[in-house]
Structures are given as C-alpha cells and as structure tokens.
Protein backbone atom coordinates (compact mmCIF):
# COMPACT_ATOMS: atom_id res chain seq x y z
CA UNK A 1 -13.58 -156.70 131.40
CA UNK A 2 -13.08 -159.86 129.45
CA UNK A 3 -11.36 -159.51 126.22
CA UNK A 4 -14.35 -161.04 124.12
CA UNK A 5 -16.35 -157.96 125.03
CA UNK A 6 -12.69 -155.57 124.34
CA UNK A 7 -13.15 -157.16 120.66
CA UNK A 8 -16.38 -156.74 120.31
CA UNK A 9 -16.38 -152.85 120.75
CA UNK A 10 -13.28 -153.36 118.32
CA UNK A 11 -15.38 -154.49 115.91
CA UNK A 12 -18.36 -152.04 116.08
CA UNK A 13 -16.02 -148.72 115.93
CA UNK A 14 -14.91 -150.51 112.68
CA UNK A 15 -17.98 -151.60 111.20
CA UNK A 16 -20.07 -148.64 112.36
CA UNK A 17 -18.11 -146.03 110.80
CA UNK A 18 -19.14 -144.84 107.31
CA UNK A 19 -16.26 -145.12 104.05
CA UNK A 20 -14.64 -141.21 103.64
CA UNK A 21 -14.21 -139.87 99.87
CA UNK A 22 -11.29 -137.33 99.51
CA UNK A 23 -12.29 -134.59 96.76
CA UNK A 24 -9.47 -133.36 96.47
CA UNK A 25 -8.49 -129.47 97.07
CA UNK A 26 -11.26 -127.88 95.69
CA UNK A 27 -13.79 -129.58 98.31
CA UNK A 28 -11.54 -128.69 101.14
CA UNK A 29 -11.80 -124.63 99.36
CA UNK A 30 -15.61 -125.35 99.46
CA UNK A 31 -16.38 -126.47 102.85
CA UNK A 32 -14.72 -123.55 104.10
CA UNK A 33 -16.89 -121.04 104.61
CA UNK A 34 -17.01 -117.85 101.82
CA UNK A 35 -15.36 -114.46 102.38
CA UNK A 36 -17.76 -111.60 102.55
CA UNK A 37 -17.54 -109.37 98.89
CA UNK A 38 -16.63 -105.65 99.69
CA UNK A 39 -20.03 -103.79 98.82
CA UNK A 40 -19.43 -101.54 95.76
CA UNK A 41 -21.51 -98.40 95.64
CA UNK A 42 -23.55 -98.04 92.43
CA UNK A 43 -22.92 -94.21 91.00
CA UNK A 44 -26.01 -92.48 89.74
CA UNK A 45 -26.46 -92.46 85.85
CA UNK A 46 -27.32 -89.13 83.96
CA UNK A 47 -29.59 -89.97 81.08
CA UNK A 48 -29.94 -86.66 78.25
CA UNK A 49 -33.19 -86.19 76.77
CA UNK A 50 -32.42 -86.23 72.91
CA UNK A 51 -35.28 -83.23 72.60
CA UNK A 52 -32.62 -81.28 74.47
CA UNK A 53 -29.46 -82.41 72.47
CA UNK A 54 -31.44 -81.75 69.32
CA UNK A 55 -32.37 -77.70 70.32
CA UNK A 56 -28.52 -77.77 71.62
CA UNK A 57 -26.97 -78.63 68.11
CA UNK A 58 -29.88 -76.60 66.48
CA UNK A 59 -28.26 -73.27 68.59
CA UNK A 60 -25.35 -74.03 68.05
CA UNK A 61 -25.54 -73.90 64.02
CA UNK A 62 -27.82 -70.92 64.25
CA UNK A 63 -24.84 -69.19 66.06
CA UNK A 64 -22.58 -70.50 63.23
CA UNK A 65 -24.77 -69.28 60.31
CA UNK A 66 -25.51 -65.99 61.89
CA UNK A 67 -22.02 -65.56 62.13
CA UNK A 68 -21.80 -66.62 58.69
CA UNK A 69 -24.10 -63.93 57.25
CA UNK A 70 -22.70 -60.98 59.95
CA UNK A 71 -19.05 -61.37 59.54
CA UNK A 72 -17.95 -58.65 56.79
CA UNK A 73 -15.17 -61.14 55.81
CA UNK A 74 -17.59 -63.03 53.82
CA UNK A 75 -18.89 -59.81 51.87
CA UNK A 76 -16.81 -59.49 48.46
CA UNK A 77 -15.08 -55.76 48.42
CA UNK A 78 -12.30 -57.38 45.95
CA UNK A 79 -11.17 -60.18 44.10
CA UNK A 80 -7.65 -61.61 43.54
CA UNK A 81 -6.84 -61.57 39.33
CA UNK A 82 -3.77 -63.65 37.63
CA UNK A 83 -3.02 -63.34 34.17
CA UNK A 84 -3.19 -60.14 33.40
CA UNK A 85 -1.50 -57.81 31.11
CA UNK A 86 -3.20 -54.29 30.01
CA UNK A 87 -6.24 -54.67 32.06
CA UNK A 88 -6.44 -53.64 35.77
CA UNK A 89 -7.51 -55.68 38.49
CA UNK A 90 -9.91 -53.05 39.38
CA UNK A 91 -11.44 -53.82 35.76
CA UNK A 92 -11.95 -56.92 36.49
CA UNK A 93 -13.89 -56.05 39.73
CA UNK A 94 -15.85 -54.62 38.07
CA UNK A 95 -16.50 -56.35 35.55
CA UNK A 96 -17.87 -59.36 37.79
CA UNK A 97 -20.79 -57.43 39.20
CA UNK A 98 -20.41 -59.19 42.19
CA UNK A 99 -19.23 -55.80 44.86
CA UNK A 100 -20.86 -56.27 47.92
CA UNK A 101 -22.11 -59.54 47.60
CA UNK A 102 -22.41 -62.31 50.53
CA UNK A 103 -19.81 -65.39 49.16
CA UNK A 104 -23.13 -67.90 49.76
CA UNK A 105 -24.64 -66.09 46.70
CA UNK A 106 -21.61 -65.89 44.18
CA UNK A 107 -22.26 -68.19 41.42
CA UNK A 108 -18.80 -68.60 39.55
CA UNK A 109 -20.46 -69.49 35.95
CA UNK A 110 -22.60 -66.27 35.51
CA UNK A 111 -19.34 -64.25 37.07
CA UNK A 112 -17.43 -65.78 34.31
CA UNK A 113 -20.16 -64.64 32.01
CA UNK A 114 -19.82 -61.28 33.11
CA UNK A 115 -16.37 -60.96 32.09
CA UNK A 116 -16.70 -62.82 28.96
CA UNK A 117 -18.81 -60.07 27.74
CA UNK A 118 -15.84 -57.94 27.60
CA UNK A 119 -14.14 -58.08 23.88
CA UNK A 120 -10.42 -58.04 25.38
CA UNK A 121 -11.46 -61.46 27.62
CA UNK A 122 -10.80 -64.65 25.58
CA UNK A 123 -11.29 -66.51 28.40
CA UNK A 124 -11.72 -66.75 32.34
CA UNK A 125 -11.91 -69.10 34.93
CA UNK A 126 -13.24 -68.35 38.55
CA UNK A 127 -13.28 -69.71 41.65
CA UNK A 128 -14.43 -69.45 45.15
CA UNK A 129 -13.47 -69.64 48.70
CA UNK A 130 -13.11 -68.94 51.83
CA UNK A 131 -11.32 -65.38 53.27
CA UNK A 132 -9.14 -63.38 52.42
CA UNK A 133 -9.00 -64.58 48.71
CA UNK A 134 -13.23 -65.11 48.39
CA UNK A 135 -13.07 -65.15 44.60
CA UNK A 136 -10.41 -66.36 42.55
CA UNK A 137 -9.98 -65.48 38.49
CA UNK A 138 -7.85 -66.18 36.45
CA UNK A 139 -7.68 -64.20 32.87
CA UNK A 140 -6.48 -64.35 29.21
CA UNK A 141 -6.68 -61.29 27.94
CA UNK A 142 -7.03 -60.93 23.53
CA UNK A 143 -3.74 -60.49 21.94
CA UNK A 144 -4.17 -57.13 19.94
CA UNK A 145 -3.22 -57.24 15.98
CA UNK A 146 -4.07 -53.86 14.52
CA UNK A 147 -4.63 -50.38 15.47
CA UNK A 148 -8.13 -48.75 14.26
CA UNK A 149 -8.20 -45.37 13.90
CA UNK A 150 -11.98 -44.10 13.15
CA UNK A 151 -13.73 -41.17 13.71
CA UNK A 152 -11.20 -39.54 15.89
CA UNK A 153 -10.87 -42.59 17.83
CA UNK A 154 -7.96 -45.47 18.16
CA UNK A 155 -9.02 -48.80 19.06
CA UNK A 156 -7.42 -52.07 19.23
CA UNK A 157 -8.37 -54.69 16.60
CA UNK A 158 -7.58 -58.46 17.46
CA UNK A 159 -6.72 -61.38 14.55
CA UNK A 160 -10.54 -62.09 14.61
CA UNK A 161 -11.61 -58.73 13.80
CA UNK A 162 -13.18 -57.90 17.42
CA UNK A 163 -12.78 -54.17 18.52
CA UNK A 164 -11.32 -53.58 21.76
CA UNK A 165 -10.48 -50.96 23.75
CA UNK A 166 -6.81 -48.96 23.20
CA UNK A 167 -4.45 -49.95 26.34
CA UNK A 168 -1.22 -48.89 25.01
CA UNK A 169 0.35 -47.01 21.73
CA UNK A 170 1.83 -49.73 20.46
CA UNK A 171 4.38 -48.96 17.31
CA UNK A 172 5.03 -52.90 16.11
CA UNK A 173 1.27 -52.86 15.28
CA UNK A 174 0.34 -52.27 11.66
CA UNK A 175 -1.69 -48.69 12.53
CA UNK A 176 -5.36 -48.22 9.80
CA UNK A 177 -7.04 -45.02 9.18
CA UNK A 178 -10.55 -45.06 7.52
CA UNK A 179 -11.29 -42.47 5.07
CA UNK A 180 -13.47 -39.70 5.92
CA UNK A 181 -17.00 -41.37 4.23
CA UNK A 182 -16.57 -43.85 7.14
CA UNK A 183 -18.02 -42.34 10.25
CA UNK A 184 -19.37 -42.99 13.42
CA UNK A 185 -17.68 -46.19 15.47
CA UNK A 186 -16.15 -49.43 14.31
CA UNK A 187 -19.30 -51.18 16.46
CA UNK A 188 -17.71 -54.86 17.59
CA UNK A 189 -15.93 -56.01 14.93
CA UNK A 190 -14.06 -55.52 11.75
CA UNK A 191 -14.58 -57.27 8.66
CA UNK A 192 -11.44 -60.21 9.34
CA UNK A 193 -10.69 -60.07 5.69
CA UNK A 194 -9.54 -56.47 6.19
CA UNK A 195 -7.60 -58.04 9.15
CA UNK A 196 -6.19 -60.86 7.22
CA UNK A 197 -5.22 -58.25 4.25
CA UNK A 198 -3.78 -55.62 6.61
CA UNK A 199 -1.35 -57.88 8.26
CA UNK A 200 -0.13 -59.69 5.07
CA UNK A 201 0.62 -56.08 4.34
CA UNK A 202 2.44 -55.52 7.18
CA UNK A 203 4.94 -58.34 6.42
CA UNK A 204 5.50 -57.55 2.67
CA UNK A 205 5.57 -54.00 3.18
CA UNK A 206 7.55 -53.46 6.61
CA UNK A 207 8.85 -49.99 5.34
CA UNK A 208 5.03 -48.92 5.40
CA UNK A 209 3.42 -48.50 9.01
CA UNK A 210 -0.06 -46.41 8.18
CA UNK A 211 -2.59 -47.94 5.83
CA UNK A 212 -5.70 -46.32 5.12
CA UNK A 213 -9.55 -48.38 4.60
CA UNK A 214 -11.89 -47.41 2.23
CA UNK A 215 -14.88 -48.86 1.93
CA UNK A 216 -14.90 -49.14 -1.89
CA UNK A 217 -11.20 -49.57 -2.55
CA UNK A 218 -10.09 -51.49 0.89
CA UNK A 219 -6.68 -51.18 1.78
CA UNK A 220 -4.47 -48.75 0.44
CA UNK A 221 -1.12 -46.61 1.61
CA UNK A 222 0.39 -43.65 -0.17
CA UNK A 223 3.58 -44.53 -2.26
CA UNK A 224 6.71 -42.09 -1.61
CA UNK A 225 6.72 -41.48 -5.44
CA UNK A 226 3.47 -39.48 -4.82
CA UNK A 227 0.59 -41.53 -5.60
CA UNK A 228 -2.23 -43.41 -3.53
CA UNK A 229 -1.99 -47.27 -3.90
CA UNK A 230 -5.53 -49.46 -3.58
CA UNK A 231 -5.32 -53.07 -2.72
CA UNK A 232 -8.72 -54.82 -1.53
CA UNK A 233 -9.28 -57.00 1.41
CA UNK A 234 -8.21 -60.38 1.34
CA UNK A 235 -5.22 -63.30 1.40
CA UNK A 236 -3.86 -62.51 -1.79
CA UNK A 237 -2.04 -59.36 -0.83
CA UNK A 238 1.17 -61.26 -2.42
CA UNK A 239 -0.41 -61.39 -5.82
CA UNK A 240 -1.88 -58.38 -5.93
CA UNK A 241 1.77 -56.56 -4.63
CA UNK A 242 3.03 -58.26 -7.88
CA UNK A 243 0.79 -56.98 -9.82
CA UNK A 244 0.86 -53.05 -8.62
CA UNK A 245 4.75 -53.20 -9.11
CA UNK A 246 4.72 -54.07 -12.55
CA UNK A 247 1.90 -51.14 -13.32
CA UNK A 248 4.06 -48.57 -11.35
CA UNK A 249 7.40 -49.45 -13.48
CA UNK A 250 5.47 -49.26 -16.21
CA UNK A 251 4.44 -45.41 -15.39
CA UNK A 252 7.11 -44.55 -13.98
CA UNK A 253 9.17 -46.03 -17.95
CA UNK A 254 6.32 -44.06 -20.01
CA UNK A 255 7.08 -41.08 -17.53
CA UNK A 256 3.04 -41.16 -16.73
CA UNK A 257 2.57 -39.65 -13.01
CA UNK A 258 -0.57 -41.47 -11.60
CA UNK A 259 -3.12 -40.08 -8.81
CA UNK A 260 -3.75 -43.16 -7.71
CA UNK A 261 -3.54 -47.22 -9.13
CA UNK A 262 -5.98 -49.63 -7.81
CA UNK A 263 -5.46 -53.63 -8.22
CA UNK A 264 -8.81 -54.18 -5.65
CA UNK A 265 -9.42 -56.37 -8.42
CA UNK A 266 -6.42 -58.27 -9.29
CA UNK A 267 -8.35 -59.27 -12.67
CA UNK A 268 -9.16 -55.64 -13.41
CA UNK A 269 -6.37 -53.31 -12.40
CA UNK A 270 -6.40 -49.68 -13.13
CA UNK A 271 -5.13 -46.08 -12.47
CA UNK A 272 -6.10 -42.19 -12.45
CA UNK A 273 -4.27 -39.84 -13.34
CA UNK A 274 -4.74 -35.85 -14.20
CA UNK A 275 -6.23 -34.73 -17.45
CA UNK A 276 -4.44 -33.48 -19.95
C-alpha cells in the first residue's frame, strides 16, 4: 500500500467524523436510562354523607337534653341563702315559690319578686346555676326599730313604719302598746311619725321602756309620780319634753295631783285632774 492512499484514509476518518459537544454531568445523568418508581398502592377513601352526620349530632343532643329534663339534679328541692339573720333558710324556700321546679324554667327576677313581697326583705339578689347550688340568694333582711304590741299581738316595726313579723324579744327596742279603742291588726305599716316620735323618746327618756299609742293623744307613758303623760307624734319630742317638765313642777309646787297632762299640742298644753 503506497503511503498516498495511507494519508488519504487519514484524512477521511478526520474529516468524516462529526464535532462532539460535552453537556456536562447532567446529560451524562440523562442518557442513562431511568430507574423504575416503586408502585405505591392508593388506599380507599371513606366519604360521610352529611345527612348522616347531621341525624348523628341531632341524637346526640336529644340524649343530652333528655338527660337534661330526667336528671332530678336539675329539679330545685332547696336553695343556698347568705345573709341572713332572724329568718330561716327554709323561709326563704319558701318564699321563692320555685319547689319542684326544672332549673330551665327559674326566672331569677320574678324569684326576687317573690321575696320582696315579704316586709322583713329590703332587698335580694338571686342567681342561678348549675348542681348542687341551682339557685343562689343572697338577703338583707329589715333592721327592726320598735316593738308593736296590738290586739294581743307583738310585731316588729322597722324605721319606715313597715310591720313585720316578731323574730326575737328584743329588750334594747323601745316596746308600744295601743290603747284598747285600737283593735284589730296594725295592717302593713305604722304611721312613721309615730316611729320618728317613739324613738326620739327612747333616747331622751332611756329610764322609760313601755310607751303607750293613742289614737287621739299619740304617744304617752305613765310618770312614776302617778300620772299619764301625752306627747303627740312627731320630731319635736325635745320641745315638747321641755314643755311637760315645766307643767309637772309646776303641780307638783301648787301640790295639784294631775290624772293625766297632755302637750300633743305643744301650743296648747293641758291637764286633768279629779274634781273637787
């Protein structure tokens, strides 16, 4: 073989191949060929109707609110009282009206009402809730002032005049008998200017613990010197004290023994005394 025909082939492997491109890594990762991907199975989904949610939530609360309405612990067989001082909590129970009654149809204003109807309640406030405690008061009882005595009866009489029912025998309180004419009961209240004059008496005249009420003459008490003493209703007790005190020297100088001197009217004092 001649070496013109040895260059010639030279020369066509050269020429006759085509130009290479390197693509870097990433074409090498390409051109190989691509793993198989592991097969996953697909778990089976559980769809809920909503229908049948609904009617399951729908039980559920109509278990709940039958239980609600069933269960004796929401009935009301007592109630749980602060505040008190002469009344009993068993007064009180009874006073709300509300024995027996489902919680759901306790309505705390008109209980409060109930008890407000009661002249030794000044005030109340109630509450409710859930067991043991399902109502909740809390009371402020009246304060008494006076003791009443009518008709064979003894009441309690508060600043304001309002009657109440006797809780205790109380001896620091000023004690008021009505004369005979006045029968029957007190009803709800006292006249407060009989209140007002009463315990103005009480603190000018601490020796003296019974006055008696006549409807005419008001307040009056029976001097130890042996005569009956008439003073009115009123706020000017300290006048008309005053007033009586100078009369009774005055009998008592001229050696006059009275039945009885009334200053009812401080402007028109007199007294009674025997004929003769």
């Amino acid at each position: 073989m001649t070496s013109q025909s040895r260059e010639s082939r030279r020369e066509n492997r050269l020429f006759g191949r085509a130009p290479a491109i390197w693509r870097g890594p990433q074409a090498a990762a390409s051109a190989a060929p691509a793993a198989p991907r592991p097969q996953v199975k697909q778990r089976g989904t559980i769809f809920v109707s909503w229908r049948v949610l609904s009617g399951a939530l729908i039980v559920i609360l109509l278990a709940v609110l039958s239980g609600f309405f069933i269960s004796d612990a929401f009935y009301v067989h007592q109630v749980a009282v602060g505040g008190l001082t002469y009344m009993s909590s068993e007064e009180i129970f009874a006073l709300t009206a509300v024995a027996d009654l489902h919680i759901f149809w306790v309505d705390p204003a008109e209980v409060r009402e109930n008890l407000l109807r009661s002249p030794s309640i000044a005030n109340a406030v109630v509450q409710t809730g859930w067991p043991p405690h399902l109502v909740r008061i809390q009371v402020e009882e009246r304060e008494p002032a006076l003791i009443w005595e009518q008709s064979g009866s003894a009441y309690w009489i508060d600043i304001q005049g309002r009657v109440m029912r006797l809780r205790a025998d109380r001896d620091d309180l000023m004690r008021i008998t009505t004369d005979p004419v006045v029968e029957g009961e007190p009803g709800a209240a006292i006249d407060v200017n009989v209140v007002t004059g009463a315990l103005q008496l009480h603190t000018l005249l601490p020796d003296v613990s019974l006055l008696r009420y006549h409807p005419d003459d008001g307040l009056g008490y029976s001097d130890p010197r042996g005569w009956q003493v008439w003073l009115g209703t009123g706020t000017n007790m300290p006048e008309k004290i005053r007033i009586y005190a100078a009369i009774a020297d005055d009998l008592v100088a001229r050696d006059i023994l009275p039945i009885s001197i009334n200053v009812a009217n401080p402007d028109a004092p007199y007294y009674t005394r025997l004929s003769g």
